[in-house]
PDB file of N, CA and C in Angstrom:
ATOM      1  N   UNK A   1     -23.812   4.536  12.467  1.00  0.00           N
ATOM      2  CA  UNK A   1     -22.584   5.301  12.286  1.00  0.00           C
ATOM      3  C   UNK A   1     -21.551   4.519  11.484  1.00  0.00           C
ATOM      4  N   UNK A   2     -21.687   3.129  11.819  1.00  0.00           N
ATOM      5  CA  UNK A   2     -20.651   2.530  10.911  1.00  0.00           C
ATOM      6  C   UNK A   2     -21.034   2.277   9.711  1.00  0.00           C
ATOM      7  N   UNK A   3     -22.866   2.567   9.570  1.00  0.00           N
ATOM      8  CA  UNK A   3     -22.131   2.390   7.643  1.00  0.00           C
ATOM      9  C   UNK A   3     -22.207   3.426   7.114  1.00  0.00           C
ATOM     10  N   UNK A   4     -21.969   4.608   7.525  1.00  0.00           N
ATOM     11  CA  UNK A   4     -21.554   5.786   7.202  1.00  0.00           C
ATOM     12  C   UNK A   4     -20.209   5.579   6.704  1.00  0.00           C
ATOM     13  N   UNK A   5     -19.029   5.000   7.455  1.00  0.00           N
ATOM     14  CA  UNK A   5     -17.921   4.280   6.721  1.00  0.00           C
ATOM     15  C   UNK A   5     -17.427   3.422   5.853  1.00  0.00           C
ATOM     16  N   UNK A   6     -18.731   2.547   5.610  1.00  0.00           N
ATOM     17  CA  UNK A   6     -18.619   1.329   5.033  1.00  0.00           C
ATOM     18  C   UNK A   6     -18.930   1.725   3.591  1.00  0.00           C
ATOM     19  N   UNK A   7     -18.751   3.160   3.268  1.00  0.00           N
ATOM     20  CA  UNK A   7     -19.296   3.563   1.635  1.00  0.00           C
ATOM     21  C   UNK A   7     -18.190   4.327   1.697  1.00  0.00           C
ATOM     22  N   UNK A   8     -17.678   4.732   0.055  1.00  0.00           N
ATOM     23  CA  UNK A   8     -16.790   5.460  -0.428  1.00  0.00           C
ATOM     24  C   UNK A   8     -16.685   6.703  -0.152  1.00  0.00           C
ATOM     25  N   UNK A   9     -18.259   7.159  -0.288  1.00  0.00           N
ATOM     26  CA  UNK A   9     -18.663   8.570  -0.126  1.00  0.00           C
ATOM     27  C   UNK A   9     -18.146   8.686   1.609  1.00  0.00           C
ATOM     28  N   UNK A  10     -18.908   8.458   2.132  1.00  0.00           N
ATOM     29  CA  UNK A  10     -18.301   7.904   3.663  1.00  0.00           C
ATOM     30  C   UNK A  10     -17.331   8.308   3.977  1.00  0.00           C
ATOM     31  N   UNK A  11     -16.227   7.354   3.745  1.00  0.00           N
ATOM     32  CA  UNK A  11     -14.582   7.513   3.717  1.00  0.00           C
ATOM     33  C   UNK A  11     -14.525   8.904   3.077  1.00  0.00           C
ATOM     34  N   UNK A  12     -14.620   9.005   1.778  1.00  0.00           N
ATOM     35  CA  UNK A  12     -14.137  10.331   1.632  1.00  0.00           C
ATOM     36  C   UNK A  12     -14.702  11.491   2.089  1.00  0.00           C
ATOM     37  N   UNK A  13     -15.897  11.847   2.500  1.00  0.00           N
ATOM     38  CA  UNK A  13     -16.539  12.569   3.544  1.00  0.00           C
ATOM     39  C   UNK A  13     -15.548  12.383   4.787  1.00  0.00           C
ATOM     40  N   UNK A  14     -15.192  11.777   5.440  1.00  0.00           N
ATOM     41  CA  UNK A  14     -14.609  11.678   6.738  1.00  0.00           C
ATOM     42  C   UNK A  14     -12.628  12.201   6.264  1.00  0.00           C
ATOM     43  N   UNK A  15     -12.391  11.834   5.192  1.00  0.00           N
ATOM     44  CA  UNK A  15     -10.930  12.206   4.984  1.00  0.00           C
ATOM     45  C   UNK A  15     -11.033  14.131   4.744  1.00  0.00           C
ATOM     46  N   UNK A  16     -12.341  14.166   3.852  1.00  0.00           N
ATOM     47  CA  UNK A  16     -12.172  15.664   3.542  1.00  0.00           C
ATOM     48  C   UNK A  16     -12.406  16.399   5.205  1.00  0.00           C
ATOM     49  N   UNK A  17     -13.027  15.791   5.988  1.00  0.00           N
ATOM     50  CA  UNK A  17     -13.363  16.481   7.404  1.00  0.00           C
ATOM     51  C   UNK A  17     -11.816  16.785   7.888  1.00  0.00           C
ATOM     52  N   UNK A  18     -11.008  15.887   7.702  1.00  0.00           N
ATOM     53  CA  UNK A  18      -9.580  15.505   8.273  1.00  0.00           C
ATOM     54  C   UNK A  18      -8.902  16.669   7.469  1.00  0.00           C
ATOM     55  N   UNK A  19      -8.693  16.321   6.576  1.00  0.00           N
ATOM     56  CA  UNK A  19      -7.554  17.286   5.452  1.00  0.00           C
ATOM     57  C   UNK A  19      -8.207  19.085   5.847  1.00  0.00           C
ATOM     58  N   UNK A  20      -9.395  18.851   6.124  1.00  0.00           N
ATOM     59  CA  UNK A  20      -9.970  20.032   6.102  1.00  0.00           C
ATOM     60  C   UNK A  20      -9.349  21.205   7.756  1.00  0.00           C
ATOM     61  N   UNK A  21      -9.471  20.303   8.416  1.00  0.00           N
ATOM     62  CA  UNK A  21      -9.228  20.549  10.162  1.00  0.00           C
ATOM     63  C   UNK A  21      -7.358  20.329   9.802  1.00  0.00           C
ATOM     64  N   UNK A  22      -7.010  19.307   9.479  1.00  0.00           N
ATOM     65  CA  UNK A  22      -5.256  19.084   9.176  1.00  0.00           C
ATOM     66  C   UNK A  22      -4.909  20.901   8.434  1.00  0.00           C
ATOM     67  N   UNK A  23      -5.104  21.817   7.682  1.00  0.00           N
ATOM     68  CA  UNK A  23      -5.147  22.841   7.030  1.00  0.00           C
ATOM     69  C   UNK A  23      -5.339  23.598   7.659  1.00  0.00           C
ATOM     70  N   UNK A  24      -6.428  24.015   8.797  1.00  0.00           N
ATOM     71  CA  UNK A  24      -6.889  25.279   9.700  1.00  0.00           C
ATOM     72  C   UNK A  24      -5.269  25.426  10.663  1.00  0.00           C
ATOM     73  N   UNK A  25      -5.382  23.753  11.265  1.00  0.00           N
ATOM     74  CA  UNK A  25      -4.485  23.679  12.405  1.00  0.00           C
ATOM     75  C   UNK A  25      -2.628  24.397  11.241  1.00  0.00           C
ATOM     76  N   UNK A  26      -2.436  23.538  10.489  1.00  0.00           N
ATOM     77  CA  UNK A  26      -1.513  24.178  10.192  1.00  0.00           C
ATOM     78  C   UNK A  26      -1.621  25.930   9.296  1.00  0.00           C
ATOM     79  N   UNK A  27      -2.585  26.226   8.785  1.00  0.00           N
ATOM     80  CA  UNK A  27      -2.014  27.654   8.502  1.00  0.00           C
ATOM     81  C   UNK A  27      -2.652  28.353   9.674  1.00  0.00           C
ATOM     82  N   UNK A  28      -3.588  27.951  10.511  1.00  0.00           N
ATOM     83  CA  UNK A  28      -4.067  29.141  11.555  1.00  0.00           C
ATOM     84  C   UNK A  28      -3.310  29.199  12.921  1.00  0.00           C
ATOM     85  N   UNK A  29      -2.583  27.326  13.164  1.00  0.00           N
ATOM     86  CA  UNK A  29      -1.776  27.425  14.642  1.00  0.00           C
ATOM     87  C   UNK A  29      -0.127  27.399  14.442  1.00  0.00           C
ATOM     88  N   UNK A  30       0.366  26.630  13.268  1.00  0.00           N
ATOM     89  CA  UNK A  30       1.764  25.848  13.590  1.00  0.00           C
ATOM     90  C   UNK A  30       2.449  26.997  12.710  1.00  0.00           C
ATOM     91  N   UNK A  31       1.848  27.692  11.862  1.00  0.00           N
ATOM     92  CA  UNK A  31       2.459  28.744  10.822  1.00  0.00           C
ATOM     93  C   UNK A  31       2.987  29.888  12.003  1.00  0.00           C
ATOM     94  N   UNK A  32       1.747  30.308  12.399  1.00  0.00           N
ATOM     95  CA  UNK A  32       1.974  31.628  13.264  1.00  0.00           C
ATOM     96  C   UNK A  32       2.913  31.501  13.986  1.00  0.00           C
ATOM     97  N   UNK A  33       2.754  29.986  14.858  1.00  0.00           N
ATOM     98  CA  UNK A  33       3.871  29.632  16.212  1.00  0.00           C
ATOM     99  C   UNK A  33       5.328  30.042  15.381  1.00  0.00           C
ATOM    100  N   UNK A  34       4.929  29.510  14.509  1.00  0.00           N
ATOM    101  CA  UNK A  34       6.474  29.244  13.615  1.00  0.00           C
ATOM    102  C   UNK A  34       7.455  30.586  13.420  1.00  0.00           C
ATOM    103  N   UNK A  35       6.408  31.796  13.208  1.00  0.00           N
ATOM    104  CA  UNK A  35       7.037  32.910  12.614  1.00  0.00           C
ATOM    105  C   UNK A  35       7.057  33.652  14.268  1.00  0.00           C
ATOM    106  N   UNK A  36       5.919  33.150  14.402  1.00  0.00           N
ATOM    107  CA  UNK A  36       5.984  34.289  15.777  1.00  0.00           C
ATOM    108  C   UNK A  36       6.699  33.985  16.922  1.00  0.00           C
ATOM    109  N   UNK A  37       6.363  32.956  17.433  1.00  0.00           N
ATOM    110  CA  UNK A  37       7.657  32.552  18.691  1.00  0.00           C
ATOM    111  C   UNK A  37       8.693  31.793  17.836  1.00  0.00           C
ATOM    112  N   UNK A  38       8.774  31.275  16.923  1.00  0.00           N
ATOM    113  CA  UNK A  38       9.872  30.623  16.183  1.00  0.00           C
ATOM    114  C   UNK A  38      10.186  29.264  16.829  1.00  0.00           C
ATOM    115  N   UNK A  39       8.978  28.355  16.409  1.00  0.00           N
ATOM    116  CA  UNK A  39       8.504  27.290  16.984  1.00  0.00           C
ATOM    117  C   UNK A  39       7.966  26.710  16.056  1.00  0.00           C
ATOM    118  N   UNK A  40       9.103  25.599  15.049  1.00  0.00           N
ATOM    119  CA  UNK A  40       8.922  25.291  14.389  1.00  0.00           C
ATOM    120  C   UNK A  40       8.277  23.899  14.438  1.00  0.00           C
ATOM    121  N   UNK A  41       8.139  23.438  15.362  1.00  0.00           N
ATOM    122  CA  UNK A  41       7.978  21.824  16.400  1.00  0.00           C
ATOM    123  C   UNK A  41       6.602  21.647  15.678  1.00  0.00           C
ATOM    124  N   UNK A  42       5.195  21.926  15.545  1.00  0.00           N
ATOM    125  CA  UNK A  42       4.159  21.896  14.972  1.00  0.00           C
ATOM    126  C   UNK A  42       4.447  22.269  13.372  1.00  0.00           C
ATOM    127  N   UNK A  43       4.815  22.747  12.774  1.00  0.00           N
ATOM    128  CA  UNK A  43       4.781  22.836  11.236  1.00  0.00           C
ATOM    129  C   UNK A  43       5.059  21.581  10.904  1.00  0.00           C
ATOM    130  N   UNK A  44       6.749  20.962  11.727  1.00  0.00           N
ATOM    131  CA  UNK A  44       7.525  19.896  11.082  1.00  0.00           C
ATOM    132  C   UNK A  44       6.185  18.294  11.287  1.00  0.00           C
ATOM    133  N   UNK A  45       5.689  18.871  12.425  1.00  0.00           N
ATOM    134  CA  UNK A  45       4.066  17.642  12.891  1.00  0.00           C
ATOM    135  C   UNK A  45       3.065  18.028  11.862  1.00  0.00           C
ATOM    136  N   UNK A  46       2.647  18.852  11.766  1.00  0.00           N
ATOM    137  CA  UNK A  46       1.465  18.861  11.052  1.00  0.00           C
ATOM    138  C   UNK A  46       1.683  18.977   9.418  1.00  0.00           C
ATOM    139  N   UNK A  47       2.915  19.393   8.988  1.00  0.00           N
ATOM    140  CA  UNK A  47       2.936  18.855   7.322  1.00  0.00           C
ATOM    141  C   UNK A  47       3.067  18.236   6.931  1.00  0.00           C
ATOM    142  N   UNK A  48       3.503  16.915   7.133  1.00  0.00           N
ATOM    143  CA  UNK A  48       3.850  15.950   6.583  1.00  0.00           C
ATOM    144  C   UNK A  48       2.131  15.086   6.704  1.00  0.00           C
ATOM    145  N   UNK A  49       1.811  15.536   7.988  1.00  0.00           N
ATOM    146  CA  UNK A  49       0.253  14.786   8.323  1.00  0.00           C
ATOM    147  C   UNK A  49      -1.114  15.402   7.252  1.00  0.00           C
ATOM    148  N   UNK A  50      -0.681  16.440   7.468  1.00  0.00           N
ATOM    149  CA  UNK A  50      -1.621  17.179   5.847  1.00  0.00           C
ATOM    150  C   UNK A  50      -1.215  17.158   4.501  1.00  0.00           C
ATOM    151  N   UNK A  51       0.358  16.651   4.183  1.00  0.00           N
ATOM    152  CA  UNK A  51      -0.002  16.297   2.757  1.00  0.00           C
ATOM    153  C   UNK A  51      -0.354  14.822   2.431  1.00  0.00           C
ATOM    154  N   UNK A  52      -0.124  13.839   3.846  1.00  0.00           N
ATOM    155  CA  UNK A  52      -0.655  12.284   3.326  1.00  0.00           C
ATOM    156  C   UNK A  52      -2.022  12.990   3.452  1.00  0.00           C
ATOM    157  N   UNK A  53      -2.877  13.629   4.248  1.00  0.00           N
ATOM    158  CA  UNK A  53      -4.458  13.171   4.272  1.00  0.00           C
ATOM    159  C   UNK A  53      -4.897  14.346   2.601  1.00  0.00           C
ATOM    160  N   UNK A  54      -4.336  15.152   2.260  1.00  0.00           N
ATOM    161  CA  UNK A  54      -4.146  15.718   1.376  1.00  0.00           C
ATOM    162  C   UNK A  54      -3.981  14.800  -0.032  1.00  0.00           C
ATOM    163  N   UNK A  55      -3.044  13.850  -0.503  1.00  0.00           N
ATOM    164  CA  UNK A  55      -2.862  12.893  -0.997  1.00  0.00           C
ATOM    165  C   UNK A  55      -4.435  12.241  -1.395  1.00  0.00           C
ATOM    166  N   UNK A  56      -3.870  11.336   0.360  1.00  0.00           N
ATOM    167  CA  UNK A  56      -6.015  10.750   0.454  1.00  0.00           C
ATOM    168  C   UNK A  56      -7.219  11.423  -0.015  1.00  0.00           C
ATOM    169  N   UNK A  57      -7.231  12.301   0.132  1.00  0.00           N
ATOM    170  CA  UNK A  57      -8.099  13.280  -0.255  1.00  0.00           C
ATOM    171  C   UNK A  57      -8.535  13.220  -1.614  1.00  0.00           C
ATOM    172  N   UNK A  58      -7.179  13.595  -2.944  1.00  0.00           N
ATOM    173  CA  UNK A  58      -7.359  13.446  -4.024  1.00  0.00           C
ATOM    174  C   UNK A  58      -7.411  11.976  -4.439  1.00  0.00           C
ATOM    175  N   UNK A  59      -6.954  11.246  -3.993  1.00  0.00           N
ATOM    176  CA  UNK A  59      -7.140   9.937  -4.972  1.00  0.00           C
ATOM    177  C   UNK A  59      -8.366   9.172  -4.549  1.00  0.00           C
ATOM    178  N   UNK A  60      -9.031   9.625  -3.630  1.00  0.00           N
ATOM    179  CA  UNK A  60     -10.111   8.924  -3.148  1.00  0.00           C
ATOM    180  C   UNK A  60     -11.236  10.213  -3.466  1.00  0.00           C
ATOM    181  N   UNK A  61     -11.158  11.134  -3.878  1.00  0.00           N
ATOM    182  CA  UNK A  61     -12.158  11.733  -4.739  1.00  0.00           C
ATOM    183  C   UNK A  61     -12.012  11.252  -6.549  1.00  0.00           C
ATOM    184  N   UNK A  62     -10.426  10.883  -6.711  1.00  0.00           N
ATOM    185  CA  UNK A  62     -10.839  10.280  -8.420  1.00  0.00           C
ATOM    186  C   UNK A  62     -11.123   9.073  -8.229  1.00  0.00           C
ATOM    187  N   UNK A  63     -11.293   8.270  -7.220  1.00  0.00           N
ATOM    188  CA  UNK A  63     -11.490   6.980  -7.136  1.00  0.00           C
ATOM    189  C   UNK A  63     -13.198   6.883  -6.884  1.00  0.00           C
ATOM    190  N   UNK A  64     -13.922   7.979  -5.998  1.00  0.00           N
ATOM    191  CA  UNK A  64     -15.022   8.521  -6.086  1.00  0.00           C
ATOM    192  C   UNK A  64     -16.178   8.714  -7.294  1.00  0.00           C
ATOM    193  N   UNK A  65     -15.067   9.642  -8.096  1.00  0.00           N
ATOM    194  CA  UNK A  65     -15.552  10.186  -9.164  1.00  0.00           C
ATOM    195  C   UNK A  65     -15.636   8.720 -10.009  1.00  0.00           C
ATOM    196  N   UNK A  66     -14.933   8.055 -10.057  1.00  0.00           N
ATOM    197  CA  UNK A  66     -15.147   7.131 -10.969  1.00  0.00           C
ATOM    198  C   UNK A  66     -16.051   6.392 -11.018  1.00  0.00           C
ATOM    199  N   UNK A  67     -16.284   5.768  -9.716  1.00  0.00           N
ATOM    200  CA  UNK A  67     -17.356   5.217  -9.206  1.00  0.00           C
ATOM    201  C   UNK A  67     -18.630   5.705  -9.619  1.00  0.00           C
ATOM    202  N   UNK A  68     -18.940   6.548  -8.958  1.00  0.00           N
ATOM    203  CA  UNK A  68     -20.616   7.143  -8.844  1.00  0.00           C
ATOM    204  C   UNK A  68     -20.345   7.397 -10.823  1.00  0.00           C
ATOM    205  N   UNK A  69     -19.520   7.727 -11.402  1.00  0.00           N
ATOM    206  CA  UNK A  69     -19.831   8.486 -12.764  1.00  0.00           C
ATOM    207  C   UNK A  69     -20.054  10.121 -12.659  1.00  0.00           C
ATOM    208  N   UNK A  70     -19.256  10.655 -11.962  1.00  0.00           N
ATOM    209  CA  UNK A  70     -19.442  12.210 -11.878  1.00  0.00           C
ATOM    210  C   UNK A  70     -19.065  12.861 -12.928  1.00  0.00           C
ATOM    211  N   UNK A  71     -18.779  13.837 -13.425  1.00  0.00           N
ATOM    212  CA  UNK A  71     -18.168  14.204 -14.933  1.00  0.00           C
ATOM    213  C   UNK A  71     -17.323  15.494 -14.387  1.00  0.00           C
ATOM    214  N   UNK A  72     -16.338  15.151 -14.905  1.00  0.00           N
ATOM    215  CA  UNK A  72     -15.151  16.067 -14.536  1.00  0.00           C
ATOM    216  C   UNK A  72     -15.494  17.159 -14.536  1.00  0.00           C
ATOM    217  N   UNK A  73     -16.338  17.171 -15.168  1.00  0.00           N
ATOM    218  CA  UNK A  73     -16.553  19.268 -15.692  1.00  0.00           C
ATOM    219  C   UNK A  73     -17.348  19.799 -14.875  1.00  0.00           C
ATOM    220  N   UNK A  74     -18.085  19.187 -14.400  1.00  0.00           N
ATOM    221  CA  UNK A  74     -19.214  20.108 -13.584  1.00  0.00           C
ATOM    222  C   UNK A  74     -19.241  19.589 -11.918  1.00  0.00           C
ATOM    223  N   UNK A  75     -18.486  17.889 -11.165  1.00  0.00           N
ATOM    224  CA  UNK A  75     -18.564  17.582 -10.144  1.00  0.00           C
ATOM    225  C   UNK A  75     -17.280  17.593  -9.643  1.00  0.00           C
ATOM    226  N   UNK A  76     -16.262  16.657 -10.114  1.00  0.00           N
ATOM    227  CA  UNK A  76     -14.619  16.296  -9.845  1.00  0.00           C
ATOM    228  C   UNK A  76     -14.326  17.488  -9.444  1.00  0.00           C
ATOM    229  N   UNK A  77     -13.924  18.144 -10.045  1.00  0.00           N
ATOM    230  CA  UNK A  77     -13.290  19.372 -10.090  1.00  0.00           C
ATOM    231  C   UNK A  77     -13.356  20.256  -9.114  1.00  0.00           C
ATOM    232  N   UNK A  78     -14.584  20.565  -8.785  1.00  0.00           N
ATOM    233  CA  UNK A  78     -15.008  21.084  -7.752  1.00  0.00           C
ATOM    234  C   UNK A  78     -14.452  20.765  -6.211  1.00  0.00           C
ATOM    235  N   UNK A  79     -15.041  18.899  -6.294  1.00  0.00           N
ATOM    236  CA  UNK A  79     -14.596  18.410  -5.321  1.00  0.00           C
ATOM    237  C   UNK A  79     -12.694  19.163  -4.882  1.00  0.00           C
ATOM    238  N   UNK A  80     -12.494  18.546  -6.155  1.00  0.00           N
ATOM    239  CA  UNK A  80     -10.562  18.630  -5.704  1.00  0.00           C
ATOM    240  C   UNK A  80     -10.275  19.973  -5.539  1.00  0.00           C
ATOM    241  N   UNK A  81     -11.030  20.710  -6.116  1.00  0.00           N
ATOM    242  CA  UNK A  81     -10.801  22.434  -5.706  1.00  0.00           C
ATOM    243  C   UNK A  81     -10.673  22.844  -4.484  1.00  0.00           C
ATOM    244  N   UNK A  82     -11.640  22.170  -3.659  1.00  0.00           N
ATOM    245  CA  UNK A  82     -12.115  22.228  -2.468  1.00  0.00           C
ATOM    246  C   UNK A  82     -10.728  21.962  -0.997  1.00  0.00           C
ATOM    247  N   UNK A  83     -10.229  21.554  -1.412  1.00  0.00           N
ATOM    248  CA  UNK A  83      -8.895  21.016  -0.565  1.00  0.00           C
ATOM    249  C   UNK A  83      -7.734  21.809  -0.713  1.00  0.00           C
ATOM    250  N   UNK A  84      -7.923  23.017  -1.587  1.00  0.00           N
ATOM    251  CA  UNK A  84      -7.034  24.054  -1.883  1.00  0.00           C
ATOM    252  C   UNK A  84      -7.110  25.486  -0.929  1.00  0.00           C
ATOM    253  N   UNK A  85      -8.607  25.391  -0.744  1.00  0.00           N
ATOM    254  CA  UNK A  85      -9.223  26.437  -0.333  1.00  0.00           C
ATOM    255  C   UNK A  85     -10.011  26.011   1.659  1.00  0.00           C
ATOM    256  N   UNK A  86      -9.208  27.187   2.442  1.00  0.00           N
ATOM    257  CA  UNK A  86      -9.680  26.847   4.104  1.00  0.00           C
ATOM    258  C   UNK A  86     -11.277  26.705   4.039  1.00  0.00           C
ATOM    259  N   UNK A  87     -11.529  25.930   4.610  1.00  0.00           N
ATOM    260  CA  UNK A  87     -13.092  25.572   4.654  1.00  0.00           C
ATOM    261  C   UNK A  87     -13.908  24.752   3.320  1.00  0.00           C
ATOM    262  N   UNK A  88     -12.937  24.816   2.329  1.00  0.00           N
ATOM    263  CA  UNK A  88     -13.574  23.991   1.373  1.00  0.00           C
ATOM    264  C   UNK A  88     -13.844  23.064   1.413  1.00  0.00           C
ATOM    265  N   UNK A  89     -13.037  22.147   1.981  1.00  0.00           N
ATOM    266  CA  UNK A  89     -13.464  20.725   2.407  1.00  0.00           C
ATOM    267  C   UNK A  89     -14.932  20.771   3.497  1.00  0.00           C
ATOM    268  N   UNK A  90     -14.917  21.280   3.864  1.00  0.00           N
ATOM    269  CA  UNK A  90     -16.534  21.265   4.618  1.00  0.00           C
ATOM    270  C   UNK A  90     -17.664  21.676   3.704  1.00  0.00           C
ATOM    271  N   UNK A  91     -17.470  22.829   2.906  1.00  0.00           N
ATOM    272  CA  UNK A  91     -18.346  23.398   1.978  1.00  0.00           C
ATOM    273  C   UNK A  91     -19.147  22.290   1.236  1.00  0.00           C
ATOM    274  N   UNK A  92     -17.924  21.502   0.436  1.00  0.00           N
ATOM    275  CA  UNK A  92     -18.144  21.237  -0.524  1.00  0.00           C
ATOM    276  C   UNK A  92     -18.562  19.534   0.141  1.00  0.00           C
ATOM    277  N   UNK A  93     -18.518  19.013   1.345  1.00  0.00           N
ATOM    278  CA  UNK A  93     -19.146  18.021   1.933  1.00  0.00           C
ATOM    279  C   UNK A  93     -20.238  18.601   1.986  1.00  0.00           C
ATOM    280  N   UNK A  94     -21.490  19.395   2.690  1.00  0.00           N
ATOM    281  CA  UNK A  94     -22.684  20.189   2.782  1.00  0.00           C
ATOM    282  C   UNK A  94     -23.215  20.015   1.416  1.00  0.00           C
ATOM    283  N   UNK A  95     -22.369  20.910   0.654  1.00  0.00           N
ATOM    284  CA  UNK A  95     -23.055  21.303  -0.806  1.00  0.00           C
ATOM    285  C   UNK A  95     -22.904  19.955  -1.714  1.00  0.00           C
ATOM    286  N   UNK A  96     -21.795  18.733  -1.874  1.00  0.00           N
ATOM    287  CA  UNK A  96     -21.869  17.788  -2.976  1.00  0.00           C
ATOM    288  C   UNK A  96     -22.113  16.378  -2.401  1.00  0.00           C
ATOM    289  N   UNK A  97     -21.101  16.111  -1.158  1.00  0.00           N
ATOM    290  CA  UNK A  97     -21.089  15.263  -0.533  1.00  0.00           C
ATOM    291  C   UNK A  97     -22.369  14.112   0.031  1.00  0.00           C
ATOM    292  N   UNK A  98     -22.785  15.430   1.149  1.00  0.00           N
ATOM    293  CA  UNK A  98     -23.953  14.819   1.445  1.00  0.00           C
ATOM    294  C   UNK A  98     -24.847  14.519   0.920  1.00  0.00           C
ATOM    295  N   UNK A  99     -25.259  14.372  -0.253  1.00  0.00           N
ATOM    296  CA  UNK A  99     -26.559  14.111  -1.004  1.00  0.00           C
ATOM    297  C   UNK A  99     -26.153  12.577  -1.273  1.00  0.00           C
ATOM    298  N   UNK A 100     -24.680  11.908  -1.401  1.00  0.00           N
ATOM    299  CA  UNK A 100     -24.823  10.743  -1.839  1.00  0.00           C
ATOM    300  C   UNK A 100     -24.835   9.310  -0.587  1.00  0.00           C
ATOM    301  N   UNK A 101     -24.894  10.366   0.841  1.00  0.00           N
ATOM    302  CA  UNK A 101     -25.142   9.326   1.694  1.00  0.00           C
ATOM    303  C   UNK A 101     -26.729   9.479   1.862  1.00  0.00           C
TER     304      UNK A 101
END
């Protein structure tokens, strides 16, 4: 399990898991609370925590990309797409990710 961490892919596999779950929790729990009971206490927690792992996310996929030699056009891109979109970050661990552990 630990050298699952001890690689880039690794780390960024484990940040996209994070940013990915950081995104559900805020648009599926702290949004609603927010509008619906007007409970803003979770938005003000969970955004600031999803745009650092958000952050992480992208610079450790171009730091990724650089590494392995991915080509912007057909791998990068994708990757960083993926963090825009609910569930992408898992998708795109399954579908790009895992092949390089």
């Amino acid at each position: 399990m630990l050298k699952f961490f001890n690689t880039q892919v690794g780390r960024l596999r484990l940040i996209a898991f994070l940013e990915g779950i950081s995104l559900l929790v805020l648009v599926g729990i702290a949004v609603p609370l927010k509008y619906v009971y007007h409970d803003p206490s979770l938005v003000k927690a969970m955004g600031p925590a999803h745009g650092i792992l958000f952050l992480l996310f992208v610079l450790n996929t171009m730091s990724v990309g650089i590494a392995y030699r991915w080509k912007f056009r057909t791998t990068t891109w994708k990757v960083l797409l993926a963090c825009f979109i609910p569930f992408g970050t898992f998708y795109i661990d399954r579908v790009i990710l895992s092949k390089y552990i």
